[in-house]
C-alpha atoms as a PDB file:
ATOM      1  CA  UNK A   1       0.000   0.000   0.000  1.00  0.00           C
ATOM      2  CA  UNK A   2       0.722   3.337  -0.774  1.00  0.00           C
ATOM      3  CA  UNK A   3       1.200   6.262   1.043  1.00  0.00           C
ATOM      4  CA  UNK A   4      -0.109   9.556  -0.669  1.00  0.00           C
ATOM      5  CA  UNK A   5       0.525  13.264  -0.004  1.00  0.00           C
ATOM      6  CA  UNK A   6      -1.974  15.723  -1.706  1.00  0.00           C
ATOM      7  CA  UNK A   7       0.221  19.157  -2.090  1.00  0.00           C
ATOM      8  CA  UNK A   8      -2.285  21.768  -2.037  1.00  0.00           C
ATOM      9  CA  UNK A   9      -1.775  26.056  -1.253  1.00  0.00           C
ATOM     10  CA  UNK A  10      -2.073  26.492   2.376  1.00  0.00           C
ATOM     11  CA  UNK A  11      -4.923  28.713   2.377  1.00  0.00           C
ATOM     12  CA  UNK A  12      -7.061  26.167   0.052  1.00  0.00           C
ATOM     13  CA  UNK A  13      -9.792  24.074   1.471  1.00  0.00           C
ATOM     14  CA  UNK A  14      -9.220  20.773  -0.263  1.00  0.00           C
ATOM     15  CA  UNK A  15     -11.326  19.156   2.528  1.00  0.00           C
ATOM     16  CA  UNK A  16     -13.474  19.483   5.412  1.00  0.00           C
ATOM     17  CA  UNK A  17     -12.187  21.817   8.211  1.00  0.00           C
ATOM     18  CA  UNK A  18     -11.837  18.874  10.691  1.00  0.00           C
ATOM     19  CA  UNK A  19      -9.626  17.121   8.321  1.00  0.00           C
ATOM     20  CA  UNK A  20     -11.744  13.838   7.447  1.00  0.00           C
ATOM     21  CA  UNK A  21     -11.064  12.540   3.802  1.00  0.00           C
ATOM     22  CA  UNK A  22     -14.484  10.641   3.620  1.00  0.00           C
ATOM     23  CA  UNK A  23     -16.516  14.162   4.076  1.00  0.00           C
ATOM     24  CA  UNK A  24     -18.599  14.988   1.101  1.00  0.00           C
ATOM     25  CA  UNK A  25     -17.364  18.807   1.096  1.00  0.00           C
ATOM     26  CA  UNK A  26     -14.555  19.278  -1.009  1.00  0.00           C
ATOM     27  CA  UNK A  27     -14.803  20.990  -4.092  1.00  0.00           C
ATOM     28  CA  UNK A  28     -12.514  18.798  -5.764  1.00  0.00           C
ATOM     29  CA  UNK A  29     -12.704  15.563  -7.964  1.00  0.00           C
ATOM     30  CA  UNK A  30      -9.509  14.245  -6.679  1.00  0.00           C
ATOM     31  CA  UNK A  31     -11.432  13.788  -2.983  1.00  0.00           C
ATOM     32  CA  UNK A  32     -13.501  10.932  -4.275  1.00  0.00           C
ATOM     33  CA  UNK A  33     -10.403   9.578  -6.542  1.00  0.00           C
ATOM     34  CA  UNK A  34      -8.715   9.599  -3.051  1.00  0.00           C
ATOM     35  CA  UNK A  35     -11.688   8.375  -1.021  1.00  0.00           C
ATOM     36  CA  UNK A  36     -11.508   5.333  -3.363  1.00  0.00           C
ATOM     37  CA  UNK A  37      -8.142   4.946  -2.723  1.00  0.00           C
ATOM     38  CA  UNK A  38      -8.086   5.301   1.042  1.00  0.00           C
ATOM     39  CA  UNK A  39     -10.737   2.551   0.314  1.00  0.00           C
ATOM     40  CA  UNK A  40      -8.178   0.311  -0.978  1.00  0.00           C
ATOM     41  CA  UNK A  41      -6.064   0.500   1.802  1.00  0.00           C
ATOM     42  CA  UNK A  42      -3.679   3.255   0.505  1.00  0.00           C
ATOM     43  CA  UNK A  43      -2.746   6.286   3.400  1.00  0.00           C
ATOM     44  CA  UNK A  44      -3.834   9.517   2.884  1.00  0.00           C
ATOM     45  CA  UNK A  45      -2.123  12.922   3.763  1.00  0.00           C
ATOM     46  CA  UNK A  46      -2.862  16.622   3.044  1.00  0.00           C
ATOM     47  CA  UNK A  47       0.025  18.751   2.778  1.00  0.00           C
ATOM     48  CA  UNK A  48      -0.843  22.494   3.295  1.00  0.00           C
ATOM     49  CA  UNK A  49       1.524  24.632   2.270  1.00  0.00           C
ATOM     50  CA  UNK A  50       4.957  23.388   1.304  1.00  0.00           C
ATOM     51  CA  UNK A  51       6.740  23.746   5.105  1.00  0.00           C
ATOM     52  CA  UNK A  52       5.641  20.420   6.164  1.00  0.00           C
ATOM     53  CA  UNK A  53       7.904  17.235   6.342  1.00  0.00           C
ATOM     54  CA  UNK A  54       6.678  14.112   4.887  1.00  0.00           C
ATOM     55  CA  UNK A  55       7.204  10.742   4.348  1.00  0.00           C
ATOM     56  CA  UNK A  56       5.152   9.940   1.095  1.00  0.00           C
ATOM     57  CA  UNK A  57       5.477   7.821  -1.737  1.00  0.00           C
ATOM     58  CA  UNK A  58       4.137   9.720  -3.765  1.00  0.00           C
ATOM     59  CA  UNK A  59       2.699  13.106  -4.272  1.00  0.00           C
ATOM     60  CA  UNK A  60      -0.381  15.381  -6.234  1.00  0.00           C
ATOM     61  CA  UNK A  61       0.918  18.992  -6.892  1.00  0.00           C
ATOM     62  CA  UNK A  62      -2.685  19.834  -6.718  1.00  0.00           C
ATOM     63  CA  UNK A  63      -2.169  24.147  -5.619  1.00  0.00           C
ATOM     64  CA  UNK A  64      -5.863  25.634  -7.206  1.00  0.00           C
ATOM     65  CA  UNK A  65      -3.696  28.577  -9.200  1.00  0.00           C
ATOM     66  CA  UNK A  66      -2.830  28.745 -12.704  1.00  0.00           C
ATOM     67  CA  UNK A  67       1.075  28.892 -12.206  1.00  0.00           C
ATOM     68  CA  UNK A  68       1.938  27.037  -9.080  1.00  0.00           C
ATOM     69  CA  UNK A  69       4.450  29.309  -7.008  1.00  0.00           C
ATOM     70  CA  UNK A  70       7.949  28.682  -7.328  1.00  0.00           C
ATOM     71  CA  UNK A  71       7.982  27.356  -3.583  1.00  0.00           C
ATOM     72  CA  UNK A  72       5.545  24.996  -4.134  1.00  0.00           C
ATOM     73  CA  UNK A  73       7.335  23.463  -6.897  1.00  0.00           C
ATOM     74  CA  UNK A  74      10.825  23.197  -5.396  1.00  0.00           C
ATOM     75  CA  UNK A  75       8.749  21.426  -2.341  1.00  0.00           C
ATOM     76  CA  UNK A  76       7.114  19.337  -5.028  1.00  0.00           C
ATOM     77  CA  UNK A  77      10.321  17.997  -6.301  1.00  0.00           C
ATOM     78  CA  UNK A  78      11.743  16.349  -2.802  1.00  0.00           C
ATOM     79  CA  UNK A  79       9.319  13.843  -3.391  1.00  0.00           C
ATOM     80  CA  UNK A  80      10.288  10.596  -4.779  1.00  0.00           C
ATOM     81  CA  UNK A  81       7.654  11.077  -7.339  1.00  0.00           C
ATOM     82  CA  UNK A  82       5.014  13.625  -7.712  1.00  0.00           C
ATOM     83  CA  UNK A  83       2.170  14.075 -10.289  1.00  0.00           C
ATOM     84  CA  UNK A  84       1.883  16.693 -12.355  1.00  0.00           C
ATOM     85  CA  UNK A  85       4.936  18.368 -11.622  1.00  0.00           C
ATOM     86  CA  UNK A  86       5.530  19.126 -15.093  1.00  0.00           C
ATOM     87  CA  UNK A  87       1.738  20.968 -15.309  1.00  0.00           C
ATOM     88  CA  UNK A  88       2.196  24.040 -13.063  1.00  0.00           C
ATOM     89  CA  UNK A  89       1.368  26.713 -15.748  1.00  0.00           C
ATOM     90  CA  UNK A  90      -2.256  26.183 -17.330  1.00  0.00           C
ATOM     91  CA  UNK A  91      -2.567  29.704 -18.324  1.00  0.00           C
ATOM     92  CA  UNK A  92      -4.641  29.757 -21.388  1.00  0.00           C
ATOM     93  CA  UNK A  93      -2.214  31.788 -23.405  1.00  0.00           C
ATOM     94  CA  UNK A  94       0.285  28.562 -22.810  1.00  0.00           C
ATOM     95  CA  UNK A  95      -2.227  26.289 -23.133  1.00  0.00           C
ATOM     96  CA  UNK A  96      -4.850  27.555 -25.670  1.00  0.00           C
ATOM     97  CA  UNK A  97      -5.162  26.298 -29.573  1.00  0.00           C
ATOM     98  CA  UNK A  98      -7.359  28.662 -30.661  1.00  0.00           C
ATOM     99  CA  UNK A  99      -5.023  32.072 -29.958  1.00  0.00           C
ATOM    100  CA  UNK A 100      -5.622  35.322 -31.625  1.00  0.00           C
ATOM    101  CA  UNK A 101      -3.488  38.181 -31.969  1.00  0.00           C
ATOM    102  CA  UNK A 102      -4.763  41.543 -33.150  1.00  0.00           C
ATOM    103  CA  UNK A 103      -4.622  41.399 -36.656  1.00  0.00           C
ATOM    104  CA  UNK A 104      -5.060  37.620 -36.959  1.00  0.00           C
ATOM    105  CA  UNK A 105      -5.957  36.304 -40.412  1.00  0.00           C
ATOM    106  CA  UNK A 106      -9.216  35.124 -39.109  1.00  0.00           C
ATOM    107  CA  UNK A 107     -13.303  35.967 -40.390  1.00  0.00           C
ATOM    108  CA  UNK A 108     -15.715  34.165 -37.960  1.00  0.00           C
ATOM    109  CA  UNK A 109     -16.634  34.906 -34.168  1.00  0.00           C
ATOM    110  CA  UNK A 110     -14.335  35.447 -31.544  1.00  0.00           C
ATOM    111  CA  UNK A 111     -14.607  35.355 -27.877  1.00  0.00           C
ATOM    112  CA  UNK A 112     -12.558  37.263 -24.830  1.00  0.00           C
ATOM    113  CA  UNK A 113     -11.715  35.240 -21.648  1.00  0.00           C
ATOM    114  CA  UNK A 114      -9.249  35.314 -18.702  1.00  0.00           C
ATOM    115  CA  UNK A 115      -5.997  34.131 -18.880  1.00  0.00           C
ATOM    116  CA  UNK A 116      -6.046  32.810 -16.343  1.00  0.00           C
ATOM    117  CA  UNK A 117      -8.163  29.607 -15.498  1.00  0.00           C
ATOM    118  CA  UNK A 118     -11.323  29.686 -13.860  1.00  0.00           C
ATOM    119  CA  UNK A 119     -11.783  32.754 -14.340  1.00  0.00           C
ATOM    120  CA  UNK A 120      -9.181  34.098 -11.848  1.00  0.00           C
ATOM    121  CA  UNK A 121     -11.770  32.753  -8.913  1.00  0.00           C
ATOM    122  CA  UNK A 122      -8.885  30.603  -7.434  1.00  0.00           C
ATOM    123  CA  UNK A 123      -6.514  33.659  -7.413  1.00  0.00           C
ATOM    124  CA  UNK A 124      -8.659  36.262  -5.765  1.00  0.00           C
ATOM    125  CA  UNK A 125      -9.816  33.552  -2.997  1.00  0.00           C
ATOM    126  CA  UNK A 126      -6.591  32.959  -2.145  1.00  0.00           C
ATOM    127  CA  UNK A 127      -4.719  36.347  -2.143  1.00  0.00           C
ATOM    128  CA  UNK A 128      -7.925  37.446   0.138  1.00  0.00           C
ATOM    129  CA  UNK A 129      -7.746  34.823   2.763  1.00  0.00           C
ATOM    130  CA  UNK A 130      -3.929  34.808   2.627  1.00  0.00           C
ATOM    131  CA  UNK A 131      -4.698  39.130   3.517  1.00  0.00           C
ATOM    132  CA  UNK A 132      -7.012  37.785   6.162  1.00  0.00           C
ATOM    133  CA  UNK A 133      -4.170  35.999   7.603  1.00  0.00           C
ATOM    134  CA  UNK A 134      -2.298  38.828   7.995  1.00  0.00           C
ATOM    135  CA  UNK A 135       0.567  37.921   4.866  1.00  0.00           C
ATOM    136  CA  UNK A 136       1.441  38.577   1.496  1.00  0.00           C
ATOM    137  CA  UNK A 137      -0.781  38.169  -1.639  1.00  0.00           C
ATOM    138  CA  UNK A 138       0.851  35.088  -3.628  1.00  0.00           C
ATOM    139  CA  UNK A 139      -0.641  36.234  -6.632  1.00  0.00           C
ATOM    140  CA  UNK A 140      -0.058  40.276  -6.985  1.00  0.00           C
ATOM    141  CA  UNK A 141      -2.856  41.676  -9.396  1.00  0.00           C
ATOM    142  CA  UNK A 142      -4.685  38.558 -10.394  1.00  0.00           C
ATOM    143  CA  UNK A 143      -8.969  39.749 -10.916  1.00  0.00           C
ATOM    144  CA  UNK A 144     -11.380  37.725 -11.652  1.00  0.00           C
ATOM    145  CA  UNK A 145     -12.890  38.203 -15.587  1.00  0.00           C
ATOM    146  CA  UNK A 146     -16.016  36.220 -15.565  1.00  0.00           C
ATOM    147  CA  UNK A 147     -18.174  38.350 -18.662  1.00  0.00           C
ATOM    148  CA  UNK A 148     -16.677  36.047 -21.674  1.00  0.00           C
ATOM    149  CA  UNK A 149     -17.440  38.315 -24.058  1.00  0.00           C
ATOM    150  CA  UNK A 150     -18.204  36.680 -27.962  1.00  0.00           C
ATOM    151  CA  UNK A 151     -17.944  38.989 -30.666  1.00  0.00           C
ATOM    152  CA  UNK A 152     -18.901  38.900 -34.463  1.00  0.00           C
ATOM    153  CA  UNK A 153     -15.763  39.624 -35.798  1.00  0.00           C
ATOM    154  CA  UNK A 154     -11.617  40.338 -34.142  1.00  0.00           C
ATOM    155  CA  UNK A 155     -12.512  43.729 -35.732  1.00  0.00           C
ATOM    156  CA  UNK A 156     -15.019  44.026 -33.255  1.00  0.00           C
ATOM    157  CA  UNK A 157     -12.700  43.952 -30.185  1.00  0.00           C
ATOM    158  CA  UNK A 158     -10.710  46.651 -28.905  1.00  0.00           C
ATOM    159  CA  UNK A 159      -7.498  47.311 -29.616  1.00  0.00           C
ATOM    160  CA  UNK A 160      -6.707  48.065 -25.550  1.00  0.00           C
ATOM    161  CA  UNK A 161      -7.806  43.888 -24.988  1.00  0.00           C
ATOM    162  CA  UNK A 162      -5.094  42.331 -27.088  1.00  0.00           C
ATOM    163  CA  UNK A 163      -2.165  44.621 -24.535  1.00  0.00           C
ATOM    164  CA  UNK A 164      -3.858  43.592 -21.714  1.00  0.00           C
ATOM    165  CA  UNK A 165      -1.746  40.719 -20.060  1.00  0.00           C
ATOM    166  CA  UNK A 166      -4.645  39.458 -17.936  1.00  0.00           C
ATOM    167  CA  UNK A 167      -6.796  39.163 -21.163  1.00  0.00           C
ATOM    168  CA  UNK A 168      -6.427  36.706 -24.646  1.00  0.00           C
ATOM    169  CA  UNK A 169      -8.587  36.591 -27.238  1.00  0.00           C
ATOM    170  CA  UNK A 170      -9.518  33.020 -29.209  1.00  0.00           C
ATOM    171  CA  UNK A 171     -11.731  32.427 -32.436  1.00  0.00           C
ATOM    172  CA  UNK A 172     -15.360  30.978 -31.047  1.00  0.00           C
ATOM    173  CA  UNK A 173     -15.498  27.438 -32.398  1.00  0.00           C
ATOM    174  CA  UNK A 174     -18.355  25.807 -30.787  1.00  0.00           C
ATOM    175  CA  UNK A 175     -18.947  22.398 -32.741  1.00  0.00           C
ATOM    176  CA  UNK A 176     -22.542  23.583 -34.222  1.00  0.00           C
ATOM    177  CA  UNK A 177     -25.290  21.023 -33.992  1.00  0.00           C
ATOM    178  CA  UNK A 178     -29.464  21.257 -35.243  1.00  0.00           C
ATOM    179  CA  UNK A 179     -30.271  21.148 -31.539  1.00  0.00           C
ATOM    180  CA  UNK A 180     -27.202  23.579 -29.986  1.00  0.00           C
ATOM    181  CA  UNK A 181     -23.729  23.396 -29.847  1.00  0.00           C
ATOM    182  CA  UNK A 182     -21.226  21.124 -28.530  1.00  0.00           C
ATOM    183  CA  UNK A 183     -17.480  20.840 -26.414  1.00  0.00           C
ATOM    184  CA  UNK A 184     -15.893  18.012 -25.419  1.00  0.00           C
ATOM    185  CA  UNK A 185     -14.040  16.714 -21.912  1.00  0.00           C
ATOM    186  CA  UNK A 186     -11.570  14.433 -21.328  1.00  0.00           C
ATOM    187  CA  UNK A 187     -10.711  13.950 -18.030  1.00  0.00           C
ATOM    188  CA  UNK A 188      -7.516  11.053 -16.849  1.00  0.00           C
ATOM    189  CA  UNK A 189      -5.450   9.694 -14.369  1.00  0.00           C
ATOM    190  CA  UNK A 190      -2.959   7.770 -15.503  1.00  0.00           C
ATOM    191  CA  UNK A 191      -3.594   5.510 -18.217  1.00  0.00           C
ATOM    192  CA  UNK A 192      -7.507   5.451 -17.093  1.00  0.00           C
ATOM    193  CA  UNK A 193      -9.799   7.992 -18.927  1.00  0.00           C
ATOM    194  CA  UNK A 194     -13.231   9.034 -19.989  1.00  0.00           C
ATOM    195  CA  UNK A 195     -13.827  11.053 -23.143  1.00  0.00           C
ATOM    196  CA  UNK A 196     -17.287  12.739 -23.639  1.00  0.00           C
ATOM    197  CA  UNK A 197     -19.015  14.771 -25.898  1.00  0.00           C
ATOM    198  CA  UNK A 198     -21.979  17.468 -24.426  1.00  0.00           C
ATOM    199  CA  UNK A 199     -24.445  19.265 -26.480  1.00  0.00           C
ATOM    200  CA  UNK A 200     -26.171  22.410 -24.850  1.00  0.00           C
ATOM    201  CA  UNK A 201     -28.618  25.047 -26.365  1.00  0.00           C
ATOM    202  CA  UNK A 202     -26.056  27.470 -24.795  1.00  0.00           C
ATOM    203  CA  UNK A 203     -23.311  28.555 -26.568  1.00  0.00           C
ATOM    204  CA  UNK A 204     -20.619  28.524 -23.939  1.00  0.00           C
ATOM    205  CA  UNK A 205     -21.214  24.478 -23.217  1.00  0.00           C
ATOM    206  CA  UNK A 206     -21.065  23.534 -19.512  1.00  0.00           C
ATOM    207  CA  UNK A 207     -21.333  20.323 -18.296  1.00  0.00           C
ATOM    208  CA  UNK A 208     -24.702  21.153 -15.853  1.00  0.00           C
ATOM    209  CA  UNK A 209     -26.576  22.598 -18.903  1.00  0.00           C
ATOM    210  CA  UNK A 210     -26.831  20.105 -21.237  1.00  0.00           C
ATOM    211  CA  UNK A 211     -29.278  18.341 -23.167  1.00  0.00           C
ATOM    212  CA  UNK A 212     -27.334  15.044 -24.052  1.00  0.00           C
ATOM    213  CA  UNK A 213     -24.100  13.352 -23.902  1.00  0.00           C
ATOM    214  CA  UNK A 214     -21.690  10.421 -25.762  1.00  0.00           C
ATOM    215  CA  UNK A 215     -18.076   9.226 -24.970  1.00  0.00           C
ATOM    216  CA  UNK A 216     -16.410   9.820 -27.647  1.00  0.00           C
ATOM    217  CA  UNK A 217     -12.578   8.670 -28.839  1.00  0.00           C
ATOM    218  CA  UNK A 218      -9.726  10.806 -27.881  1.00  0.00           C
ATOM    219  CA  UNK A 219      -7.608  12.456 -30.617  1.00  0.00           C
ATOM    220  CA  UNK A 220      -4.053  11.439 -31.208  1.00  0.00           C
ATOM    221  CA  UNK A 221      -2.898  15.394 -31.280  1.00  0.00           C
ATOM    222  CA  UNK A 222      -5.071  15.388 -27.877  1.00  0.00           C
ATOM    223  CA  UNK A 223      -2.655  12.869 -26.344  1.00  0.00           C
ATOM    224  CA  UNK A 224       0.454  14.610 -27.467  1.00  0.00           C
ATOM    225  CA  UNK A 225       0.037  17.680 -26.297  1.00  0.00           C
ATOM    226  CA  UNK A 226      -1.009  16.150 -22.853  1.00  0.00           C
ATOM    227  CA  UNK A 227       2.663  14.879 -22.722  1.00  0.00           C
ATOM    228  CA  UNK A 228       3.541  17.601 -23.682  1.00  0.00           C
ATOM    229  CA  UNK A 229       2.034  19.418 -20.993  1.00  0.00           C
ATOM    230  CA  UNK A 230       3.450  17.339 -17.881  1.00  0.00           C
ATOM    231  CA  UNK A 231      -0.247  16.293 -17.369  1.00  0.00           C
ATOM    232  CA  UNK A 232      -0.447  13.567 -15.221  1.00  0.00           C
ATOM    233  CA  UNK A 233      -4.181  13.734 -13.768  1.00  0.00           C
ATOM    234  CA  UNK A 234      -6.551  16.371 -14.885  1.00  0.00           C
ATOM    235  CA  UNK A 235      -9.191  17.678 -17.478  1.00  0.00           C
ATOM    236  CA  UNK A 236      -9.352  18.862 -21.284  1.00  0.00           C
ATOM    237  CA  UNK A 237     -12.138  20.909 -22.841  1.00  0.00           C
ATOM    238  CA  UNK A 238     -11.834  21.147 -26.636  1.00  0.00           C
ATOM    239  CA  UNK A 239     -13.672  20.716 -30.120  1.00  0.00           C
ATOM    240  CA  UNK A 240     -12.977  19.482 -33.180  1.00  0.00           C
ATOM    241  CA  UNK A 241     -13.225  22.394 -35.688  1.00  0.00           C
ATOM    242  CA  UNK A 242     -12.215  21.685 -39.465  1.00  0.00           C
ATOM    243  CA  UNK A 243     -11.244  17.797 -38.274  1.00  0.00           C
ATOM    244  CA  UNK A 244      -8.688  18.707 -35.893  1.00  0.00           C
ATOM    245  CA  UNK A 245      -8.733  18.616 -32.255  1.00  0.00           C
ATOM    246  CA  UNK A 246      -8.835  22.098 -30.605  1.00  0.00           C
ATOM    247  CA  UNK A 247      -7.670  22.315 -26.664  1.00  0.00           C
ATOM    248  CA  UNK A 248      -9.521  25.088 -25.151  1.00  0.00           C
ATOM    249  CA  UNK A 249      -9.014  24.668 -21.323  1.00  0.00           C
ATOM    250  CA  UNK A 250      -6.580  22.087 -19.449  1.00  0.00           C
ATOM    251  CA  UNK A 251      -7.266  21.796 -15.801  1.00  0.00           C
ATOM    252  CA  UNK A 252      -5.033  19.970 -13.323  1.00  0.00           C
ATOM    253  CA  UNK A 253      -7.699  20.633 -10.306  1.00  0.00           C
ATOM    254  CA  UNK A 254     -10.841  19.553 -11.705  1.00  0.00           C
ATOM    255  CA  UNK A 255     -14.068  19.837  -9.667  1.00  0.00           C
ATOM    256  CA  UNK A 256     -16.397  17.786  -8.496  1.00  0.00           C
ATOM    257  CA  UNK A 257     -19.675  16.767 -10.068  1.00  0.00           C
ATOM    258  CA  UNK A 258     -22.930  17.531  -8.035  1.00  0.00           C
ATOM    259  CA  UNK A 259     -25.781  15.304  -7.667  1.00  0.00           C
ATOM    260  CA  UNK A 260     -24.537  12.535 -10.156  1.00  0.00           C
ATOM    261  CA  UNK A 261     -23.554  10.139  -7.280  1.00  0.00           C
ATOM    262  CA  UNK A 262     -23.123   6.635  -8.779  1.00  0.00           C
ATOM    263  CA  UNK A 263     -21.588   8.438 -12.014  1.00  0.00           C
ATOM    264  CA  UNK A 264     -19.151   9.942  -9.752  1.00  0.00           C
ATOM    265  CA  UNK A 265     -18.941   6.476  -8.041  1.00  0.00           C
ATOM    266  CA  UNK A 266     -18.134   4.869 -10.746  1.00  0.00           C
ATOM    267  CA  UNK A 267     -15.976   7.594 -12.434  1.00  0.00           C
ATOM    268  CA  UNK A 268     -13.536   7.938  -8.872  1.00  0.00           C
ATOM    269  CA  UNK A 269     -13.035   3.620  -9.183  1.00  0.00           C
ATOM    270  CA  UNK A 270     -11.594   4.069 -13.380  1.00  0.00           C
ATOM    271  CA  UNK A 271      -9.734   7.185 -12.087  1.00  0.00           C
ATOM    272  CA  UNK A 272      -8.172   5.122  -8.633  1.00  0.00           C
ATOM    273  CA  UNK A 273      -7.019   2.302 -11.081  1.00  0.00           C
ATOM    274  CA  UNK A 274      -5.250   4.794 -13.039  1.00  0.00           C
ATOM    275  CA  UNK A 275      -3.737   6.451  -9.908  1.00  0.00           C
ATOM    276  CA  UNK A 276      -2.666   2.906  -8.542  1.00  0.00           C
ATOM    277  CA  UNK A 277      -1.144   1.955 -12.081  1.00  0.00           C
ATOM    278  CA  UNK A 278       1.080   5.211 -11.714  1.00  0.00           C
ATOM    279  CA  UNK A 279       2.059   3.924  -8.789  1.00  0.00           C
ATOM    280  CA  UNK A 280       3.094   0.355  -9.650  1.00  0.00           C
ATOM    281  CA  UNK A 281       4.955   2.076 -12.623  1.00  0.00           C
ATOM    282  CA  UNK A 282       6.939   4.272 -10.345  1.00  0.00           C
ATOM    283  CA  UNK A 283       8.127   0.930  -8.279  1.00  0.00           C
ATOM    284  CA  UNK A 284       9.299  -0.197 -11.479  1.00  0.00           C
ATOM    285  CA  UNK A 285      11.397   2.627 -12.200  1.00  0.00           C
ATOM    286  CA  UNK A 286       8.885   3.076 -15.787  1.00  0.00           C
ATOM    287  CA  UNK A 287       7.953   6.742 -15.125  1.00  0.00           C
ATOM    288  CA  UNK A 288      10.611   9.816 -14.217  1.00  0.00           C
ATOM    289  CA  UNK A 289       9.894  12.990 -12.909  1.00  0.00           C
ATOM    290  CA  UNK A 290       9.033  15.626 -15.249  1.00  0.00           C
ATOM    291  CA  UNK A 291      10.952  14.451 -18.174  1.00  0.00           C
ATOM    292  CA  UNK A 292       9.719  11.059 -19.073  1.00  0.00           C
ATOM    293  CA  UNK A 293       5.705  10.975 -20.235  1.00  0.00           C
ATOM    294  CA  UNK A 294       3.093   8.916 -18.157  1.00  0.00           C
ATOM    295  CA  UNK A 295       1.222   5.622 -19.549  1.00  0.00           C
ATOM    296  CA  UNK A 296      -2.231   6.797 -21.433  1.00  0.00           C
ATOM    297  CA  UNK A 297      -5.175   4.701 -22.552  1.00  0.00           C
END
């Protein structure tokens, strides 16, 4: 058996305030990946903040933030083997395939976001409880952008958004359907996946909105860049415009679903095999730390 450390910012509540794994109050899908594995027989720790000694197997970089501070990643690498260490910048303008710059070649709709993911959310949470606790910000500046903005044309948006470094701009590529439009997620752990396909009458496709779902296959190009990424564990939104695969979002601290219980059931078991397959590939020496890609599906 295993024993786990979940790395997490020290002002983030990955779990309940009295520190009991099996709550149902965390935010976070990797609580019921790790509820599973606790299950299983595995130990469980949360490391808060990256002071702490430890005497883990094996780690999750899991800090809510778009770049992972610098401290949290040197902390990160004492481990014998962490996941995701190689994933500690999602911001979109890293991650995003569907870029614009001002004077892009580019006719159809475009749409203005965040760089950074979720919105900023995580950010501002955490710079105002870490004020609260009477210390430094850790992320200076970060605000939350939550109008995404779609516009008909990159003519359309002004010239001020594409200086802004808080700000990108993408072309809007919704895969249209007769009934709505559609985005796809693939979330993994290890060499364990699931791939599907949601259709909303909203344009901006969420998963709670929707008005059906299918798994779909995931794209070759998909799989490369998540190697390419240092993605261990985590989620992919993306379309397929023109028959290519289009990575829109990459998230290496996933939430939770609500009120889909034995989906999420069955969801944290395919997710735990793939966590406990890392780990019998570490034993064997078959995965290195941020150099060498994981095992995929």
């Amino acid at each position: 058996m295993a024993r786990i450390a979940v790395i997490t910012h020290e002002f983030d509540r990955f779990q309940s305030r009295r520190g009991l794994l099996l709550r149902q109050d965390s935010p976070y899908m990797l609580f019921d990946v790790l509820a599973e594995l606790k299950r299983r027989g595995h130990s469980v720790q949360i490391m808060r903040g990256p002071s702490a000694s430890h005497n883990a197997d094996i780690a999750v970089l899991h800090v809510d933030a778009t770049v992972t501070p610098s401290d949290y990643v040197d902390y990160a690498r004492g481990f014998p083997i962490c996941l995701n260490l190689g994933a500690t910048d999602i911001s979109k303008r890293r991650i995003s395939g569907a870029i614009l710059e001002e004077g892009a070649n580019w006719s159809g709709q475009v749409i203005v976001k965040s760089n950074l993911n979720h919105w900023g959310t995580p950010e501002e949470q955490l710079n105002r409880k870490s004020v609260r606790a009477g210390k430094a910000v850790p992320f200076p500046g970060a605000q939350t952008f939550d109008r995404y903005q779609v516009h008909a044309s990159l003519a359309d948006v002004a010239p001020e958004i594409f200086r802004r470094a808080d700000l990108i701009v993408e072309k809007f590529i919704p895969e249209i359907e007769p009934d709505g439009f559609a985005a796809r997620f693939w979330i993994f752990c290890g060499d364990r996946e699931r791939c599907t396909r949601y259709v909303s009458p909203q344009r901006l496709v969420k998963g709670d909105d929707t008005i059906r779902r299918e798994p779909v296959a995931v794209p070759d190009e998909l799989r490369a860049l998540r190697r390419k990424l240092g993605f261990d564990y985590g989620k992919f939104d993306f379309v397929v415009h023109e028959g290519r695969a289009v990575l829109l979002d990459a998230n290496k601290t996933p939430g939770r679903a609500r009120n889909l219980s034995k989906i999420v059931a069955a969801g944290a078991a395919n997710l735990a095999d793939g966590f406990e397959n890392l780990i019998h590939q570490t034993g064997r020496g078959r995965i290195a730390r941020e150099t060498v890609p994981t095992a995929y599906g």
